[in-house]
C-alpha atoms as a PDB file:
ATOM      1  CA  UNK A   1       0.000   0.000   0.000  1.00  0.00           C
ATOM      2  CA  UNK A   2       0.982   3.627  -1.205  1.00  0.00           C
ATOM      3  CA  UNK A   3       0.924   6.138   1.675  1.00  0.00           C
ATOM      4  CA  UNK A   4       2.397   8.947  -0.101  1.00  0.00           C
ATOM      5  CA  UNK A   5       5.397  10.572   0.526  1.00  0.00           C
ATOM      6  CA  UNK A   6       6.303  11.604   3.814  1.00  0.00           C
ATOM      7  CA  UNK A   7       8.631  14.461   4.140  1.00  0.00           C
ATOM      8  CA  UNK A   8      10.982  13.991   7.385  1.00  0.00           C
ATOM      9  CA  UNK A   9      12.117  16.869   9.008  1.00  0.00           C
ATOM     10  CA  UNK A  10      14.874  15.812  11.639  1.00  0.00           C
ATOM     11  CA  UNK A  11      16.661  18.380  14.102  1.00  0.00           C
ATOM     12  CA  UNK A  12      19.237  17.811  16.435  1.00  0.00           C
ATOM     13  CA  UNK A  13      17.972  16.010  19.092  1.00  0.00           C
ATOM     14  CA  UNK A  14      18.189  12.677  21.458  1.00  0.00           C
ATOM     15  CA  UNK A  15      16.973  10.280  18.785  1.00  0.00           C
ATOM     16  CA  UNK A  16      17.678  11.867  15.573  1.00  0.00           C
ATOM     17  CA  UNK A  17      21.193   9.729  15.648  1.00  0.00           C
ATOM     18  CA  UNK A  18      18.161   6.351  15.250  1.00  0.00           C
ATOM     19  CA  UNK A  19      16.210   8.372  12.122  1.00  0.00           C
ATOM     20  CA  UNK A  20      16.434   5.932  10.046  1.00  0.00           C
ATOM     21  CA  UNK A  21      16.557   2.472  11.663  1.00  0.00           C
ATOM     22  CA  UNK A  22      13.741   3.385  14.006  1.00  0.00           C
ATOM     23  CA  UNK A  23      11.506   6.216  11.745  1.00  0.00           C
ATOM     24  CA  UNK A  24      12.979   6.164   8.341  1.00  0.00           C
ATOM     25  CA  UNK A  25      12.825   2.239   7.656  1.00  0.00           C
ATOM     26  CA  UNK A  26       9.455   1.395   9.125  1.00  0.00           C
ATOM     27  CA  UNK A  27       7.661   4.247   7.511  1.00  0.00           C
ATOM     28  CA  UNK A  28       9.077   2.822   4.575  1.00  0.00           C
ATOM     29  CA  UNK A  29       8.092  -0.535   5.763  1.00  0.00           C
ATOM     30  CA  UNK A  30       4.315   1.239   5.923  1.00  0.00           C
ATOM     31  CA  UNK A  31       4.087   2.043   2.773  1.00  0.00           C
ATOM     32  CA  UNK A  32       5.492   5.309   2.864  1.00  0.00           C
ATOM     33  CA  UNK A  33       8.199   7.493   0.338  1.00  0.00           C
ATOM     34  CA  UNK A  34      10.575   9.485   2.976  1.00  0.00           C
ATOM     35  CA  UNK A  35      12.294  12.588   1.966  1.00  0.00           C
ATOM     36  CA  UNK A  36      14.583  13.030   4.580  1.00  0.00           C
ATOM     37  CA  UNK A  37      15.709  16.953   5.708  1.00  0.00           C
ATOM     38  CA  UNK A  38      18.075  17.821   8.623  1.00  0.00           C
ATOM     39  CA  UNK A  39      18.447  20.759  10.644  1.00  0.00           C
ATOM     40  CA  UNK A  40      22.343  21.971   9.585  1.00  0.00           C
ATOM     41  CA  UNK A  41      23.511  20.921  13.619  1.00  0.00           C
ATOM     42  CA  UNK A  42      21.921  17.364  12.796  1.00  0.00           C
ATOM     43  CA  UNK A  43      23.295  17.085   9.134  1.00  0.00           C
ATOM     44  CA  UNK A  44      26.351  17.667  10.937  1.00  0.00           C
ATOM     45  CA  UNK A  45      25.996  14.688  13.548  1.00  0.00           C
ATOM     46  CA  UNK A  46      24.765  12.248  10.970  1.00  0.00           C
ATOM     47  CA  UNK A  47      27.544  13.395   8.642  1.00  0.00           C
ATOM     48  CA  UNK A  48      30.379  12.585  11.449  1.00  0.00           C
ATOM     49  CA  UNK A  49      28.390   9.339  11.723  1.00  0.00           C
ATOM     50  CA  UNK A  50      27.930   8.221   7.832  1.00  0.00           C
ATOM     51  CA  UNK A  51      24.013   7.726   8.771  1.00  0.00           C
ATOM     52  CA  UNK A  52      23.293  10.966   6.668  1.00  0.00           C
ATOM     53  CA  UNK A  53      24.771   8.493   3.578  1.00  0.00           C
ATOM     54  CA  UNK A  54      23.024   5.546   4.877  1.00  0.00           C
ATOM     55  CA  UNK A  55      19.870   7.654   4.853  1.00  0.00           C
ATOM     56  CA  UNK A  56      19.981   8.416   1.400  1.00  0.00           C
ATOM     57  CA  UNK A  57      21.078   5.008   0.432  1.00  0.00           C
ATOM     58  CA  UNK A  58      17.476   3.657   2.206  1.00  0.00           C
ATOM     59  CA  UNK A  59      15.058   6.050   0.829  1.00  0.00           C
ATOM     60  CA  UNK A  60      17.055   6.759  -2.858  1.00  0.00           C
ATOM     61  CA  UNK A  61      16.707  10.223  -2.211  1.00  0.00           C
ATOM     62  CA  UNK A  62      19.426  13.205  -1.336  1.00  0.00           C
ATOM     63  CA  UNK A  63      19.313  13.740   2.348  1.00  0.00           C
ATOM     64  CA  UNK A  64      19.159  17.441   2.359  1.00  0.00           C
ATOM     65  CA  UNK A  65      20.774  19.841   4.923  1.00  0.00           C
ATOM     66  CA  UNK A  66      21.132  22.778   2.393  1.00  0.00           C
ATOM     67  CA  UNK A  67      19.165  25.036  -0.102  1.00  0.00           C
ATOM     68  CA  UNK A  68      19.110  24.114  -3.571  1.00  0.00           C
ATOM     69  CA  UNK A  69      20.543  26.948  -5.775  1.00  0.00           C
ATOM     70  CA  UNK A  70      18.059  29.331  -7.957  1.00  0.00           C
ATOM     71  CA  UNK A  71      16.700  27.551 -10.806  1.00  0.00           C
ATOM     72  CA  UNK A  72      17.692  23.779  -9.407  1.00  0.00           C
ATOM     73  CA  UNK A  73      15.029  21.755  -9.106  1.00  0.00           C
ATOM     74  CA  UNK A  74      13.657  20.031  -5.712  1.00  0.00           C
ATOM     75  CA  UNK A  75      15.341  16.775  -5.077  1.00  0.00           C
ATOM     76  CA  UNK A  76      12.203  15.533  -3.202  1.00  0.00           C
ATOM     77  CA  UNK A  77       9.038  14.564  -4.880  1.00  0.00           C
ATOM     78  CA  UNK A  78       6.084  16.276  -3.665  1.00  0.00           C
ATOM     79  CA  UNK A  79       5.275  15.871   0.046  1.00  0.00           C
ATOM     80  CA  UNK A  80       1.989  14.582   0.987  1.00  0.00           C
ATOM     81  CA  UNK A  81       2.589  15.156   4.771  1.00  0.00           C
ATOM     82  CA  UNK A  82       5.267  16.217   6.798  1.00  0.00           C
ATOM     83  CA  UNK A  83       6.893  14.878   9.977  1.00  0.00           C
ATOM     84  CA  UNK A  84       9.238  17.072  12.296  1.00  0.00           C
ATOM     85  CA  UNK A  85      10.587  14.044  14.697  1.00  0.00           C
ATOM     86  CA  UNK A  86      12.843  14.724  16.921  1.00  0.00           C
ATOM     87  CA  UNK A  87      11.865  18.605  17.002  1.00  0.00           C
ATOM     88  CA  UNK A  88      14.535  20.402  19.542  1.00  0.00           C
ATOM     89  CA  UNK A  89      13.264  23.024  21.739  1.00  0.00           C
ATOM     90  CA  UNK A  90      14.717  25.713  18.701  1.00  0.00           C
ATOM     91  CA  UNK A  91      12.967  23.987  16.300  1.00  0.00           C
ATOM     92  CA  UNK A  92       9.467  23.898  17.568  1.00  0.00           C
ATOM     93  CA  UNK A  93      10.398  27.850  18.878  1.00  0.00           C
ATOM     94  CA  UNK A  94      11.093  28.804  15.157  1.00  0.00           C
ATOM     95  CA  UNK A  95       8.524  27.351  13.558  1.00  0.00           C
ATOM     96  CA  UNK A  96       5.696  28.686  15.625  1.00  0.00           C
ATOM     97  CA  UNK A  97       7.510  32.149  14.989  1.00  0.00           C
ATOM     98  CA  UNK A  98       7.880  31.563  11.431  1.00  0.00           C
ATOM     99  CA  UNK A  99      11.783  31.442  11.120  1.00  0.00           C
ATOM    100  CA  UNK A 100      12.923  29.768   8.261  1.00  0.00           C
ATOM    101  CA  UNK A 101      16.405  29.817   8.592  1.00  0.00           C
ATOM    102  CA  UNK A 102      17.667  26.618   7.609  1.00  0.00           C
ATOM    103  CA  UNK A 103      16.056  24.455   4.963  1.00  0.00           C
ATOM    104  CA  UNK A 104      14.640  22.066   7.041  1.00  0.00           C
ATOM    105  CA  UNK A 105      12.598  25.383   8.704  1.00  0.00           C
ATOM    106  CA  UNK A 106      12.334  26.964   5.062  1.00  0.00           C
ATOM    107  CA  UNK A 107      10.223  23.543   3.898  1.00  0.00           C
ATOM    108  CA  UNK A 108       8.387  23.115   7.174  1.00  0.00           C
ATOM    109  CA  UNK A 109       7.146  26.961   7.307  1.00  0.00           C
ATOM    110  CA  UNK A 110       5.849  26.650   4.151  1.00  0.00           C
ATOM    111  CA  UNK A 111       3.616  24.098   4.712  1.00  0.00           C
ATOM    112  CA  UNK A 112       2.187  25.577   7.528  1.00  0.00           C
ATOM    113  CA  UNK A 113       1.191  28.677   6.058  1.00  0.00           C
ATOM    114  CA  UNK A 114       0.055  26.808   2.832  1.00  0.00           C
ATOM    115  CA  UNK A 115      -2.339  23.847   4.842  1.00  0.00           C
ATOM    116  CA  UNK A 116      -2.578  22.059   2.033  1.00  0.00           C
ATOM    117  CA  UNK A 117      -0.508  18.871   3.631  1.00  0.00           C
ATOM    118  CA  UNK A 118      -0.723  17.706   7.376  1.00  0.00           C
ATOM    119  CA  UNK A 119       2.425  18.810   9.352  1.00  0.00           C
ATOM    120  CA  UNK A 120       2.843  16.951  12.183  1.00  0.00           C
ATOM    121  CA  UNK A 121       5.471  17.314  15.380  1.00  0.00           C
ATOM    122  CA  UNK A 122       7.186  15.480  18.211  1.00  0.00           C
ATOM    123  CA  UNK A 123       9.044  17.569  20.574  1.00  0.00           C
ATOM    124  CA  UNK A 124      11.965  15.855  21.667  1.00  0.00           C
ATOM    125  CA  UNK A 125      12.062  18.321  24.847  1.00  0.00           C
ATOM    126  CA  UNK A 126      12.662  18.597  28.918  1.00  0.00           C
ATOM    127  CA  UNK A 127      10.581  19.804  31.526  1.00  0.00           C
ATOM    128  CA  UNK A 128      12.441  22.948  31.417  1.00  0.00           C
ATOM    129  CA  UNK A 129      11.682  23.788  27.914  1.00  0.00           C
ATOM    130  CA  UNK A 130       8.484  23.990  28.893  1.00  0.00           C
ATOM    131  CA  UNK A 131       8.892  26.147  32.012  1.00  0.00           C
ATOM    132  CA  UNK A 132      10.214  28.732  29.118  1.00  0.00           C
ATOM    133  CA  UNK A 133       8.159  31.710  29.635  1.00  0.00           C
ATOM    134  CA  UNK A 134       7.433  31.769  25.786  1.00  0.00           C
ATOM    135  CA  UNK A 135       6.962  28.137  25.380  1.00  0.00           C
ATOM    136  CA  UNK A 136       3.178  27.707  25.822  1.00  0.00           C
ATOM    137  CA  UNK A 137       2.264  30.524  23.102  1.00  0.00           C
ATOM    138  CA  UNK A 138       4.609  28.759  20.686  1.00  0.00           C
ATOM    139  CA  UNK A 139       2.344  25.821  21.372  1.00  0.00           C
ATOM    140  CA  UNK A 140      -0.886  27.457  21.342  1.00  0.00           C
ATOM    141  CA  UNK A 141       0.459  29.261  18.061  1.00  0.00           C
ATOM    142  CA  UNK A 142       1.011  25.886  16.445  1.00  0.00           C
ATOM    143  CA  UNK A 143      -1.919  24.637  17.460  1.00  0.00           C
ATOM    144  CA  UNK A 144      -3.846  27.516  15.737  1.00  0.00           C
ATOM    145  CA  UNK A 145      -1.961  26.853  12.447  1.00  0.00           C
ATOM    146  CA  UNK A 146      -3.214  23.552  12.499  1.00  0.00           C
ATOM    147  CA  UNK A 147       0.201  21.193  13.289  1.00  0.00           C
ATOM    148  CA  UNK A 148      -0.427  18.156  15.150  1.00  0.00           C
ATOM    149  CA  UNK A 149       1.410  18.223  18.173  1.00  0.00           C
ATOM    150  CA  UNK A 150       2.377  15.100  19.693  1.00  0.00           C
ATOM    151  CA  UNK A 151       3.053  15.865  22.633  1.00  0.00           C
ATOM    152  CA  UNK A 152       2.389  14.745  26.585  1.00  0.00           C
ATOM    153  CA  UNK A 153       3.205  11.667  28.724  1.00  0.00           C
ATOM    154  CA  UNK A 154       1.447   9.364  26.610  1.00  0.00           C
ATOM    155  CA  UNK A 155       4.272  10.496  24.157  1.00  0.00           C
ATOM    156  CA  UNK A 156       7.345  11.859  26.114  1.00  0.00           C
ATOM    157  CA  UNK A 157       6.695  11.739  30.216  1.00  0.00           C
ATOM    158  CA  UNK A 158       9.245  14.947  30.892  1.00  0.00           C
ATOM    159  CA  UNK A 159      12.337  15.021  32.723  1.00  0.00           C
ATOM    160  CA  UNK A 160      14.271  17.821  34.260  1.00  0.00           C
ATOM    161  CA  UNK A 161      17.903  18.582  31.829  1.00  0.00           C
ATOM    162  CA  UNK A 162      19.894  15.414  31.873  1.00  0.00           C
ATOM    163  CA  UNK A 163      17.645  13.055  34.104  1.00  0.00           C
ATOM    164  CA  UNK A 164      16.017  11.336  31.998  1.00  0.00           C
ATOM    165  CA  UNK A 165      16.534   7.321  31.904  1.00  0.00           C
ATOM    166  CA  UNK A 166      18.003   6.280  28.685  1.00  0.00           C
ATOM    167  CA  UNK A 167      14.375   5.736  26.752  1.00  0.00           C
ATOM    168  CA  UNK A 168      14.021   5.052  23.334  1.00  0.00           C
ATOM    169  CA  UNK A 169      11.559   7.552  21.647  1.00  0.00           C
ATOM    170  CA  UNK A 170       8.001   6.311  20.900  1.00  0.00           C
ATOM    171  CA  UNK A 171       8.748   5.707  17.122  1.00  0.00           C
ATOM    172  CA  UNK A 172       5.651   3.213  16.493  1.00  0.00           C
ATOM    173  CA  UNK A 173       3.574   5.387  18.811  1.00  0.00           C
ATOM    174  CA  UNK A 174       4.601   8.432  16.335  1.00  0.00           C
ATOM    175  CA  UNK A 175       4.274   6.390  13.169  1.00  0.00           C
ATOM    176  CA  UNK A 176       0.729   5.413  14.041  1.00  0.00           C
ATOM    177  CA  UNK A 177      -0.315   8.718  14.878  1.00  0.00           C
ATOM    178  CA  UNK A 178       1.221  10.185  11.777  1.00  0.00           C
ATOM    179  CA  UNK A 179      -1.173   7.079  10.097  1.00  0.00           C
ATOM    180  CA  UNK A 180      -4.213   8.056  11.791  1.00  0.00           C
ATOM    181  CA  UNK A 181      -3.985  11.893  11.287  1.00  0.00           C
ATOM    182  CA  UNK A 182      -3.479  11.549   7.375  1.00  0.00           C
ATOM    183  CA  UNK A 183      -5.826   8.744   6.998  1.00  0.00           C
ATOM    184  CA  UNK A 184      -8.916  10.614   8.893  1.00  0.00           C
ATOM    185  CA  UNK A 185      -7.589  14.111   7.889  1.00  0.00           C
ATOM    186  CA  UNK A 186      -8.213  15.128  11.527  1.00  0.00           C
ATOM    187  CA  UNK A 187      -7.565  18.928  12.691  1.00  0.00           C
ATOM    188  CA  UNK A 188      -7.227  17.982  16.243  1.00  0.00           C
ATOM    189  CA  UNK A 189      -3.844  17.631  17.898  1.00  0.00           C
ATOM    190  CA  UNK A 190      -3.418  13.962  18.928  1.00  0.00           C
END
């Protein structure tokens, strides 16, 4: 089965080093076509690592980090929903600010003021993050603009900085949410 073509936005965060064995693969595995982006800190940790190559060896696509030049043409095939997983504390910041200062921001902002594709999120944060006096309008703004947030202890019980047991992320848990929200089309946050 044909899900489409996922577009997988990955920052630099605890678990984005696992993108593709534990997201990348499966949703593959689903029935999806990823097009993988990075953040440029997390192109840089999966570049020290050869998993940005491995990446792009899995999916057949360029794993981009950087802007293509005026008058190139996308690498990625049209995206029929998009996935930011992990999403640092910056990332989910920028995005409900509209910073798109990276290409990984550029792509994501875009589809958020377009709705035309789900966008869908997983904050890969601490308990401090959200303590952040600014953090709960950057999640009410999000909300507003329609991204799915998944987010709470069903997803990610939090942890104060550097306290939390060494947990894998809830990559099924993500994948079947990302399945149900572009399946039902639903507006709520799940």
């Amino acid at each position: 089965m044909n899900l489409g073509t996922l577009g997988l936005i990955g920052s630099a965060a605890g678990g984005v080093e696992k993108l593709r064995t534990r997201l990348v693969e499966p949703a593959m595995d689903r029935g999806w076509r990823v097009a993988v982006t990075l953040t440029p800190t997390a192109g840089t940790w999966l570049d020290a690592t050869g998993e940005r190559q491995r990446i792009e060896q899995a999916t057949g696509l360029p794993c981009r980090v950087n802007p293509r030049m005026p008058g190139e043409t996308s690498p990625h095939p049209p995206i029929d929903c998009y996935l930011v997983c992990p999403a640092s504390a910056n990332t989910v910041a920028k995005l409900a600010l509209g910073l798109s200062d990276n290409q990984a921001l550029t792509t994501v902002c875009e589809a958020i003021g377009a709705r035309q594709v789900p966008v869908v999120a997983f904050p890969r944060i601490n308990a401090a993050h959200t303590r952040q006096p600014a953090w709960n309008g950057h999640i009410e703004a999000l909300h507003r603009a329609g991204v799915h947030l998944l987010m709470d202890d069903d997803y990610w019980p939090l942890h104060e900085p550097r306290t939390a047991p060494g947990k894998d992320l809830p990559w099924k848990k993500i994948l079947d949410a990302l399945e149900n929200i572009t399946k039902f089309g639903s507006s709520e946050s799940v």
